[in-house]
C-alpha atoms as a PDB file:
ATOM      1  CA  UNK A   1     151.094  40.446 141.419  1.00  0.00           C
ATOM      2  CA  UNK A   2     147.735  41.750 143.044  1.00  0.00           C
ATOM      3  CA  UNK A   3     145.122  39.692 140.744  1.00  0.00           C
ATOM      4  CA  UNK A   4     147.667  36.658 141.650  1.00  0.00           C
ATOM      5  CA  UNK A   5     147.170  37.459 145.810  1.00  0.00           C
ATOM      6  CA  UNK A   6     143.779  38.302 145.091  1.00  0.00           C
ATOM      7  CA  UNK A   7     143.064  34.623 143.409  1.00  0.00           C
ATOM      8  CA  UNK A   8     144.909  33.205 146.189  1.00  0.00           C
ATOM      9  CA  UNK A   9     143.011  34.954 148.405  1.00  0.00           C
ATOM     10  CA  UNK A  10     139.864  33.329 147.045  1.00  0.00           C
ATOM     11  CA  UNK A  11     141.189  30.125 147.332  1.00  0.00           C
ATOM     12  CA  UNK A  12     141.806  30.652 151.245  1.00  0.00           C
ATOM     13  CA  UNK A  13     140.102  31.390 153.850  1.00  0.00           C
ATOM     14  CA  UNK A  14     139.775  35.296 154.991  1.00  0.00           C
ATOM     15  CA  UNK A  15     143.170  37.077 155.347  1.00  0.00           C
ATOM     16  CA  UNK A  16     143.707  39.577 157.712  1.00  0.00           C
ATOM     17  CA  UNK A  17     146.615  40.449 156.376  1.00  0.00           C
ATOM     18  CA  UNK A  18     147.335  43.189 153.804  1.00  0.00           C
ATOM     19  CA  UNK A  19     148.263  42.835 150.129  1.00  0.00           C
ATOM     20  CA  UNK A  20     151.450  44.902 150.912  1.00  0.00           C
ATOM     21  CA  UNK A  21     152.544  42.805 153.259  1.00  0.00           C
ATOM     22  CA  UNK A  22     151.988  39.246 150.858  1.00  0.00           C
ATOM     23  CA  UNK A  23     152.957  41.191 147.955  1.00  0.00           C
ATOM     24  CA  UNK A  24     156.174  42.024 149.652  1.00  0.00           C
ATOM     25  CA  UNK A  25     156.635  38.532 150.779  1.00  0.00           C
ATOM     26  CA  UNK A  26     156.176  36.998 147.434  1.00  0.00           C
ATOM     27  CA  UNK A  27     158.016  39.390 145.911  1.00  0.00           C
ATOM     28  CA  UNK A  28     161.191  38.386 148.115  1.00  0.00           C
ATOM     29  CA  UNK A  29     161.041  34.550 147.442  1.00  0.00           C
ATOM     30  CA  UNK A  30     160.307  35.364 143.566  1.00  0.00           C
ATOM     31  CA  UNK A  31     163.748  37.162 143.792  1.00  0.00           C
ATOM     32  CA  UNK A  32     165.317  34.009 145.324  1.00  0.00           C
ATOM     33  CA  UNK A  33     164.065  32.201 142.746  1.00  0.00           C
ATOM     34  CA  UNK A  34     165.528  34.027 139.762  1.00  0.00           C
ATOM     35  CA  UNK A  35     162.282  35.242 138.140  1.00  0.00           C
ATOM     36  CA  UNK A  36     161.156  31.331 138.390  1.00  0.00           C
ATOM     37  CA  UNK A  37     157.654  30.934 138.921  1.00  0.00           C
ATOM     38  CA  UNK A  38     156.631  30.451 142.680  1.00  0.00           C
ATOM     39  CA  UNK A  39     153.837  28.834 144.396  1.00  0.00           C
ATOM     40  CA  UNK A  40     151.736  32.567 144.963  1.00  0.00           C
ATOM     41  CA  UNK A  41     148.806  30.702 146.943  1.00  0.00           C
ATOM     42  CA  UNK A  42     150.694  28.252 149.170  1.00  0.00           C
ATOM     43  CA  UNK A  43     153.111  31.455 150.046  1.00  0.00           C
ATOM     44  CA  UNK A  44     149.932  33.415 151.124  1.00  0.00           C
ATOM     45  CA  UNK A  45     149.075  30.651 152.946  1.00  0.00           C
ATOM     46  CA  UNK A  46     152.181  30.590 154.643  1.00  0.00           C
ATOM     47  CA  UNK A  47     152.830  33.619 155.307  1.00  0.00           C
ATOM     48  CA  UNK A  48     149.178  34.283 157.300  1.00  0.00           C
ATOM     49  CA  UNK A  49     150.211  31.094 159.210  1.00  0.00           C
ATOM     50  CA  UNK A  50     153.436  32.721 160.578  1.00  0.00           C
ATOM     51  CA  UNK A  51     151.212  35.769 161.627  1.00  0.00           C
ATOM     52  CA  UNK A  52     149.097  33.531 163.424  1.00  0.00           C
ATOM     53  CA  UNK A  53     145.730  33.771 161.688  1.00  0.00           C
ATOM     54  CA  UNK A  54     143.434  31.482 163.060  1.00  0.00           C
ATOM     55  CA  UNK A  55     141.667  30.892 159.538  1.00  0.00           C
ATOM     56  CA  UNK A  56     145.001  30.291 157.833  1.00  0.00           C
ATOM     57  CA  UNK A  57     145.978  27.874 160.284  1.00  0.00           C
ATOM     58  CA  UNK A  58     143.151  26.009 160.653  1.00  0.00           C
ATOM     59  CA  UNK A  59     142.668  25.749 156.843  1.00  0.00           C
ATOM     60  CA  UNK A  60     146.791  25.138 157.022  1.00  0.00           C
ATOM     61  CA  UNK A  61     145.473  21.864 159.204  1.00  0.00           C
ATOM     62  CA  UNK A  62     142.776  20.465 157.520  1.00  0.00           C
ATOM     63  CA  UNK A  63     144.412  20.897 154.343  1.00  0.00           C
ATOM     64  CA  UNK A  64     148.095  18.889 155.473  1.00  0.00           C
ATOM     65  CA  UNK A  65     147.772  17.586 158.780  1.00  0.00           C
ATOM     66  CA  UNK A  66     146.941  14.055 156.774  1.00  0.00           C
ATOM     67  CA  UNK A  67     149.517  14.347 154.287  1.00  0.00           C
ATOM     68  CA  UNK A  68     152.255  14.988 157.228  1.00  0.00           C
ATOM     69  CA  UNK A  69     150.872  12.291 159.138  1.00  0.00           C
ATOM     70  CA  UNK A  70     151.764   9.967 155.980  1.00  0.00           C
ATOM     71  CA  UNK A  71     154.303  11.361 155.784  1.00  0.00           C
ATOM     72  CA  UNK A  72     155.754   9.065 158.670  1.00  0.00           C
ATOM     73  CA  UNK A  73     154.350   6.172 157.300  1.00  0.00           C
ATOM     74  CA  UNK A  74     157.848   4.917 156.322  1.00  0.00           C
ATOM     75  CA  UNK A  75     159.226   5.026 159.828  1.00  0.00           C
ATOM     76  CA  UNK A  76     158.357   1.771 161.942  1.00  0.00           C
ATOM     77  CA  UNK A  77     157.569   3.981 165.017  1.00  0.00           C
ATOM     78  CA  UNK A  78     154.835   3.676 167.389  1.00  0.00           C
ATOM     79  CA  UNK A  79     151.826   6.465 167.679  1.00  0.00           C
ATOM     80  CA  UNK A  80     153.888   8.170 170.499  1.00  0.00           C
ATOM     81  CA  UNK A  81     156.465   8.796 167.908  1.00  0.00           C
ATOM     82  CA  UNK A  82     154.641  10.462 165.380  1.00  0.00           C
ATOM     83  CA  UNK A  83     152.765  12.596 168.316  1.00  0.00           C
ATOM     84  CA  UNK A  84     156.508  13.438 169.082  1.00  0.00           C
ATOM     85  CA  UNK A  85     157.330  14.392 165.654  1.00  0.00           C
ATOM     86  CA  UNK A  86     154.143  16.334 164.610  1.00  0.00           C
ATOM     87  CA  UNK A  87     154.354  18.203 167.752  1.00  0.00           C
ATOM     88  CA  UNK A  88     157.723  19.074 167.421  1.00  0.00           C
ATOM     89  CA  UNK A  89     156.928  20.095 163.801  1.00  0.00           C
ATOM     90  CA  UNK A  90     154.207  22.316 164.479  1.00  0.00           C
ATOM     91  CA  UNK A  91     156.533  24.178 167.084  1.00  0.00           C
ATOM     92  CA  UNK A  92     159.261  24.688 164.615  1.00  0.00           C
ATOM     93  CA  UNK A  93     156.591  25.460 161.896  1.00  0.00           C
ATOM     94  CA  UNK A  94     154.536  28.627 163.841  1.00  0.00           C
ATOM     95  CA  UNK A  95     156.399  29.185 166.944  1.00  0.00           C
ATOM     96  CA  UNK A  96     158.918  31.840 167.867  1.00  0.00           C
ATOM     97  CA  UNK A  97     159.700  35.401 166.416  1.00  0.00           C
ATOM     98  CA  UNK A  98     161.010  33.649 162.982  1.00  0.00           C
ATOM     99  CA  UNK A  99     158.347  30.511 162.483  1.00  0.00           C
ATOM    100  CA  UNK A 100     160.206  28.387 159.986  1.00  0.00           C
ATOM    101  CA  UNK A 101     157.294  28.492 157.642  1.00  0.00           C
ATOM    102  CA  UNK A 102     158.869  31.938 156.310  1.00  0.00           C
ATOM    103  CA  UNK A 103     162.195  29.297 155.300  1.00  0.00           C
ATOM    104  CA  UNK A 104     159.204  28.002 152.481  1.00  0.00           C
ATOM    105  CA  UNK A 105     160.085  29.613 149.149  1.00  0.00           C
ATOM    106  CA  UNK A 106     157.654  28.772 146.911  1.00  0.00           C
ATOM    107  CA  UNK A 107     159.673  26.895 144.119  1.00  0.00           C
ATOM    108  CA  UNK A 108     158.059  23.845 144.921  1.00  0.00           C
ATOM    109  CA  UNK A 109     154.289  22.983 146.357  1.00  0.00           C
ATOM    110  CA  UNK A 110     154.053  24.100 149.509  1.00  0.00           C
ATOM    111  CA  UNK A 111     153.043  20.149 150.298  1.00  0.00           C
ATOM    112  CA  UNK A 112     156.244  18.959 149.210  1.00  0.00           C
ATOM    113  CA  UNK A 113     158.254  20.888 151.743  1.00  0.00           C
ATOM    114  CA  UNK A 114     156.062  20.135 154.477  1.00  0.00           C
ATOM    115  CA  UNK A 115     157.055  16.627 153.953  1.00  0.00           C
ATOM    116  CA  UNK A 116     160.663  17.042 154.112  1.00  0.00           C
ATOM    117  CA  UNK A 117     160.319  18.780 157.601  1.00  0.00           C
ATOM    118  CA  UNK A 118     158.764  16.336 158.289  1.00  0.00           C
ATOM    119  CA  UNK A 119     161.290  13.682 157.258  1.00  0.00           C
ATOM    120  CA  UNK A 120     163.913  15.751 159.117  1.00  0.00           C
ATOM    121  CA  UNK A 121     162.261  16.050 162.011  1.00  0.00           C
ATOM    122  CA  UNK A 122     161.279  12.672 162.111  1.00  0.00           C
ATOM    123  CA  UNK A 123     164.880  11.253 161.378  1.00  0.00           C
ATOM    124  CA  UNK A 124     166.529  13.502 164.472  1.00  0.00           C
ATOM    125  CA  UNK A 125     164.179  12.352 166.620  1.00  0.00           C
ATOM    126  CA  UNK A 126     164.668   8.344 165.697  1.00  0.00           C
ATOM    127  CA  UNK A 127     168.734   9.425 166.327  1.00  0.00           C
ATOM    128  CA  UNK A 128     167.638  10.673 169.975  1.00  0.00           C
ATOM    129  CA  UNK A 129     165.370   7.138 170.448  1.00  0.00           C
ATOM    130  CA  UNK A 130     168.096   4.625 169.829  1.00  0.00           C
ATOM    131  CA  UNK A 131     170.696   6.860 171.311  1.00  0.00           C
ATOM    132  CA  UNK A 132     172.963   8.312 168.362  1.00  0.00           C
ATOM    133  CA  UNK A 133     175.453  11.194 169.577  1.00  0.00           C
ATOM    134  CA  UNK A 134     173.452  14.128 168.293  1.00  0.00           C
ATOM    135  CA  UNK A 135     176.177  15.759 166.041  1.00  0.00           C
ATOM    136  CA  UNK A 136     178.825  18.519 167.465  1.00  0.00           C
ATOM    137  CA  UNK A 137     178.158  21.871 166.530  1.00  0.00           C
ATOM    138  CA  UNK A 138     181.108  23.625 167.628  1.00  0.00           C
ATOM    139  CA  UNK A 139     183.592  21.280 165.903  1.00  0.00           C
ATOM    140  CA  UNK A 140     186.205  23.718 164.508  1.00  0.00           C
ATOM    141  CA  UNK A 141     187.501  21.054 162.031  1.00  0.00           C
ATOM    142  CA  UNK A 142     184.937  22.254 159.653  1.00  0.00           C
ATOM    143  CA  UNK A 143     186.731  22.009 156.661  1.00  0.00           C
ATOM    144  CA  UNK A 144     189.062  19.405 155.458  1.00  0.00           C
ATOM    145  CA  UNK A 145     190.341  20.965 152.474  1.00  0.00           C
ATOM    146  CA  UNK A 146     192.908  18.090 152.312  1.00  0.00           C
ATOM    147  CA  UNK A 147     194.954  18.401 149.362  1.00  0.00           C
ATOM    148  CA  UNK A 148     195.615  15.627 146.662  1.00  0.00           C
ATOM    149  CA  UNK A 149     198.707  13.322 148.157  1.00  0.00           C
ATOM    150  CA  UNK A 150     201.834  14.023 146.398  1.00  0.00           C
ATOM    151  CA  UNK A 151     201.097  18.260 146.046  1.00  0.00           C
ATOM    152  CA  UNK A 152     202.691  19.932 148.739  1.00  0.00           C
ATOM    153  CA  UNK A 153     202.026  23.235 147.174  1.00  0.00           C
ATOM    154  CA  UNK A 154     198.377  23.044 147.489  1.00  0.00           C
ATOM    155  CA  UNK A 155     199.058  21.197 150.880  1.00  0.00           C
ATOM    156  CA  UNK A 156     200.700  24.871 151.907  1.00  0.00           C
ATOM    157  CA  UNK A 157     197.735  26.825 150.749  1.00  0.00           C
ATOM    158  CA  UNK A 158     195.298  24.845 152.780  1.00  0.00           C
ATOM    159  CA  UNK A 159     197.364  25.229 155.898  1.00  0.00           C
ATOM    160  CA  UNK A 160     197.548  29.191 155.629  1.00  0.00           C
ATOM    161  CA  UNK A 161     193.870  29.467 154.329  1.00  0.00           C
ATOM    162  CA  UNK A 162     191.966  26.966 155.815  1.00  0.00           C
ATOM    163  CA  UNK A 163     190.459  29.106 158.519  1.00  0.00           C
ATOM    164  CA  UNK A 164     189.481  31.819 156.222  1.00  0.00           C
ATOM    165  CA  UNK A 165     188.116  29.087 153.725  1.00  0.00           C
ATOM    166  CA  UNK A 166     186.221  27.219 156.656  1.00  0.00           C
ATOM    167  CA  UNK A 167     184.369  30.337 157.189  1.00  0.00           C
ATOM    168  CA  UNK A 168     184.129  31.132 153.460  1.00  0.00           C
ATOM    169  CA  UNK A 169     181.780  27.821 153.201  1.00  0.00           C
ATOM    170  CA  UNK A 170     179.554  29.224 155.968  1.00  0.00           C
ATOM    171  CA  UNK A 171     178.453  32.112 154.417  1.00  0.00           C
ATOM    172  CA  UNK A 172     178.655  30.788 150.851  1.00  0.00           C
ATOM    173  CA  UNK A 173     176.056  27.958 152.486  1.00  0.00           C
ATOM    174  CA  UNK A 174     174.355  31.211 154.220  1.00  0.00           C
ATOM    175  CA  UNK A 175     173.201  32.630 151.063  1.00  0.00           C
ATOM    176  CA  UNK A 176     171.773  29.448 149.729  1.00  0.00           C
ATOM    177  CA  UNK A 177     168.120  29.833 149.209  1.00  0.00           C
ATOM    178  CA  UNK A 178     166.386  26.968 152.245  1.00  0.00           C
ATOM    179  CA  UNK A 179     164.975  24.513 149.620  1.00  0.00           C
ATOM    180  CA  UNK A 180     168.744  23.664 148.815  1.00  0.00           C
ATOM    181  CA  UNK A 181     170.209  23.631 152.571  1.00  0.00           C
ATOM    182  CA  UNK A 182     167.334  21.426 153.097  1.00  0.00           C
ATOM    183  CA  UNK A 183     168.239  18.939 149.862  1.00  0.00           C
ATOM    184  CA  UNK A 184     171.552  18.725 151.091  1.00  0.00           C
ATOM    185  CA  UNK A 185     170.766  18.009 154.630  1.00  0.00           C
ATOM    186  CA  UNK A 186     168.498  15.225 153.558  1.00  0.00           C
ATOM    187  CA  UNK A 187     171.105  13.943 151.383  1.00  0.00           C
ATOM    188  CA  UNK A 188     174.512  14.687 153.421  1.00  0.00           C
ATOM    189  CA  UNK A 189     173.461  15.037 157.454  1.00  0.00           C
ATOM    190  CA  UNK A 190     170.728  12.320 156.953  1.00  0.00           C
ATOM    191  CA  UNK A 191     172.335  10.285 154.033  1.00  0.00           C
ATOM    192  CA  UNK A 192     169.003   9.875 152.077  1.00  0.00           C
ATOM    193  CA  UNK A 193     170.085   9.021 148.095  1.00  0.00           C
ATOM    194  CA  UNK A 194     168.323  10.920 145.123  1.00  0.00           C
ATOM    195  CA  UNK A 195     165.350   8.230 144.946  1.00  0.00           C
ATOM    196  CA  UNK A 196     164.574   8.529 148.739  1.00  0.00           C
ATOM    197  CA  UNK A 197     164.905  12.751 148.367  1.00  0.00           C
ATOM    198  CA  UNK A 198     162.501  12.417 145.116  1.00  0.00           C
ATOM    199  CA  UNK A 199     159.781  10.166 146.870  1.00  0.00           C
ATOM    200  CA  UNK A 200     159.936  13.524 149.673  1.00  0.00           C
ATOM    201  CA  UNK A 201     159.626  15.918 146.812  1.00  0.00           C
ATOM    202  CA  UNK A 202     156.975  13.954 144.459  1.00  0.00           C
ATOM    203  CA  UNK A 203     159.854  14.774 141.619  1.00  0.00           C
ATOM    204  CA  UNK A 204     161.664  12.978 139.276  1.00  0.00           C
ATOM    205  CA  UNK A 205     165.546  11.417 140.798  1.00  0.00           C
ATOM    206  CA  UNK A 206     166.938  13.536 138.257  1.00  0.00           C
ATOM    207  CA  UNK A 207     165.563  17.193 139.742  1.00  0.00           C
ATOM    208  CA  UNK A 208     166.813  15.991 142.806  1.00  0.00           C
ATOM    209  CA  UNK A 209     170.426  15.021 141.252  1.00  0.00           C
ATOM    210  CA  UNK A 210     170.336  18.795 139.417  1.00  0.00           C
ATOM    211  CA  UNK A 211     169.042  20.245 142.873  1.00  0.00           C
ATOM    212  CA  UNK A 212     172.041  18.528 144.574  1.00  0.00           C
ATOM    213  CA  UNK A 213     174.439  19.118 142.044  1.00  0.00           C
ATOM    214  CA  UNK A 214     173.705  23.396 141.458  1.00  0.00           C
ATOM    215  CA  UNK A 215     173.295  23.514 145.400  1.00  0.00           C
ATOM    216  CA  UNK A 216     176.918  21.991 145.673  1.00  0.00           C
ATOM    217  CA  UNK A 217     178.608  23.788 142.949  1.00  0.00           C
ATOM    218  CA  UNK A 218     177.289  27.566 144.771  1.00  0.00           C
ATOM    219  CA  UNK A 219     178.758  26.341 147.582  1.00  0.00           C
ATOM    220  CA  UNK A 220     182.094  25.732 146.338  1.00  0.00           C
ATOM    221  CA  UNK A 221     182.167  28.860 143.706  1.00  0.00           C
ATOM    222  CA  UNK A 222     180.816  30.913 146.615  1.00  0.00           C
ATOM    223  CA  UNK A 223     183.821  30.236 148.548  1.00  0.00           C
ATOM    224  CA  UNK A 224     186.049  31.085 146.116  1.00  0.00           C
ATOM    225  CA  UNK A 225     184.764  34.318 145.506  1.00  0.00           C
ATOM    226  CA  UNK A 226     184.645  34.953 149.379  1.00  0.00           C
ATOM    227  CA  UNK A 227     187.718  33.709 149.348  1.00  0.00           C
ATOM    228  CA  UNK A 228     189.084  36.172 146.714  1.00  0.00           C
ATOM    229  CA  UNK A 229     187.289  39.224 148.431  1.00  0.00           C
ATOM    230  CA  UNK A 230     189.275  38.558 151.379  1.00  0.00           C
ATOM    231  CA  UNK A 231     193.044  37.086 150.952  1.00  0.00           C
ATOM    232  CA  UNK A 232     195.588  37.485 148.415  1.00  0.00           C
ATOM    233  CA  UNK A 233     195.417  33.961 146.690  1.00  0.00           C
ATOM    234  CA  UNK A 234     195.809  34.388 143.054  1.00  0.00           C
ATOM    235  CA  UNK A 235     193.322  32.881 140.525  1.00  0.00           C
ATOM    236  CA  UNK A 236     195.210  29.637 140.475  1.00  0.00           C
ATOM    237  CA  UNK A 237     195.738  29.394 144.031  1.00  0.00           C
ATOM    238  CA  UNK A 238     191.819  30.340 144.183  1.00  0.00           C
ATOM    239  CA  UNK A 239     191.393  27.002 141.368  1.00  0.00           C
ATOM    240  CA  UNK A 240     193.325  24.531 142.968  1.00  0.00           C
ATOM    241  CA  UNK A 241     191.563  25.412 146.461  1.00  0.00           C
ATOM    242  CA  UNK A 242     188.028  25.094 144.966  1.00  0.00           C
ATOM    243  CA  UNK A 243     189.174  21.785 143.325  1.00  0.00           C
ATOM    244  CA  UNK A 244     190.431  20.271 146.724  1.00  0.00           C
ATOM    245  CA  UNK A 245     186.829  21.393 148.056  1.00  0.00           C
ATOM    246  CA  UNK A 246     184.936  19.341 145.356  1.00  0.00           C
ATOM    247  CA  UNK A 247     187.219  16.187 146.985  1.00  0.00           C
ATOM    248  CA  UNK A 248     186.302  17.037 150.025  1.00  0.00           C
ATOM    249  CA  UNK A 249     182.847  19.145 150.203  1.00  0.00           C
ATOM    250  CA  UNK A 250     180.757  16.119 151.767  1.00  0.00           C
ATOM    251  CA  UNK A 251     182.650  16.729 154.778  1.00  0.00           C
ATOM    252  CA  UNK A 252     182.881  20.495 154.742  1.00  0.00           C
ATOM    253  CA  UNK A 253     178.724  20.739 154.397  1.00  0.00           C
ATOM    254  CA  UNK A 254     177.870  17.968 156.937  1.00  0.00           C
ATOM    255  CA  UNK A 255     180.167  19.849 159.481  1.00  0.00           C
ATOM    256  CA  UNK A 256     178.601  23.200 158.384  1.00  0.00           C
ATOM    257  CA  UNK A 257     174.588  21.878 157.939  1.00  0.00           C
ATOM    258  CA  UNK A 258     174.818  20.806 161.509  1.00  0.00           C
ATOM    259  CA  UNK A 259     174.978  23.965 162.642  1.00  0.00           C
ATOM    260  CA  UNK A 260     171.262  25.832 163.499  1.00  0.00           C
END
């Protein structure tokens, strides 16, 4: 891990930081990752950016600011607009006790997740132009765990449970590493398909349907397993409930992504 910080460190500008500190950073987003192999310089980077190293984040500038200004290209707005958005992404990026550059894993380049904060941002701030209710975040119908028509049985386990399974699909979205909360947001919250996510990304549609598709299924086997921890629903009760939350999970995760 050191000769990979110190190569990275070569490839930046001085660090003030110490190796301890990047190693233990990397060292938690290689975890996340399931021994995958992570992006050790553009995590450096990050990381000295959150800490507020002038160096970092004026290399972090002339190294992306172009790539995030293109990255609005596709949204007919005026130069205010993308002032707006850039703005409002360099304040989420470096601001505040937990910048969200820290939320940058290092599974993918640290480019490619710059644009879809970018895309995000840009796409909640086109809903506030033409007026779009910005979504509820304290709607307690979180869940619809409806069951199939015509199975009253499940229809009675969803009635008791459905509280306990609403908050079952928080924290089972909780533990998600951010890459995947932010694939489904683009795809659920901002209803971008697979070939609009992959253009973000630079990947192929089919990454993007396997992203979508393993984020989704934690989600729902998550749950169940909270679930199971925490009532007295047997393993078939536990089936049938995770198999009315694949019917339904669109619903459940745009309710629970719109939450902060």
């Amino acid at each position: 891990m050191r000769a990979l910080i110190a190569e990275a460190r070569r490839a930046l500008p001085p660090i003030a930081l110490d190796d301890d500190v990047l190693e233990a950073h990397i060292a938690r987003w290689s975890a996340a990752a399931g021994g995958a192999p992570v992006e050790v310089a553009d995590l450096v980077l990050a990381r000295a950016c959150a800490a507020g190293e002038k160096p970092a984040l004026a290399h972090f500038d002339a190294t992306f600011a172009g790539d995030m200004t293109a990255a609005l290209s596709t949204f007919r707005g005026d130069k205010a607009f993308a002032d707006e958005v850039l703005q409002a992404v360099r304040e989420k990026l470096f601001v505040g006790a937990s910048p969200k550059i820290l939320e940058y894993g290092g599974r993918g380049s640290l480019h490619a997740w710059l644009r879809a904060v970018v895309m995000r941002t840009a796409l909640n701030a086109r809903r506030r132009r033409i007026g779009d209710p910005t979504p509820s975040s304290g709607d307690d119908a979180l869940l619809a765990v409806a069951a199939p028509a015509g199975d009253p049985e499940l229809a009675q386990i969803v009635a008791k449970y459905g509280a306990a399974y609403k908050l079952a699909v928080h924290d089972a979205l909780a533990e998600l590493p951010p890459e995947d909360r932010n694939v489904l947001r683009l795809s659920l919250l901002e209803g971008l398909g697979i070939d609009a996510i992959a253009r973000i990304y630079d990947v192929h549609r089919a990454t993007v349907a396997r992203w979508i598709g393993r984020a989704r299924e934690s989600v729902v086997e998550g749950a169940r397993r909270r679930l199971g921890e925490t009532t007295q629903l047997d393993e078939a009760e536990l089936a049938s409930i995770a198999r009315a939350c694949r019917t339904t999970l669109d619903l459940s995760l745009v309710r629970a992504l719109e939450r902060p």
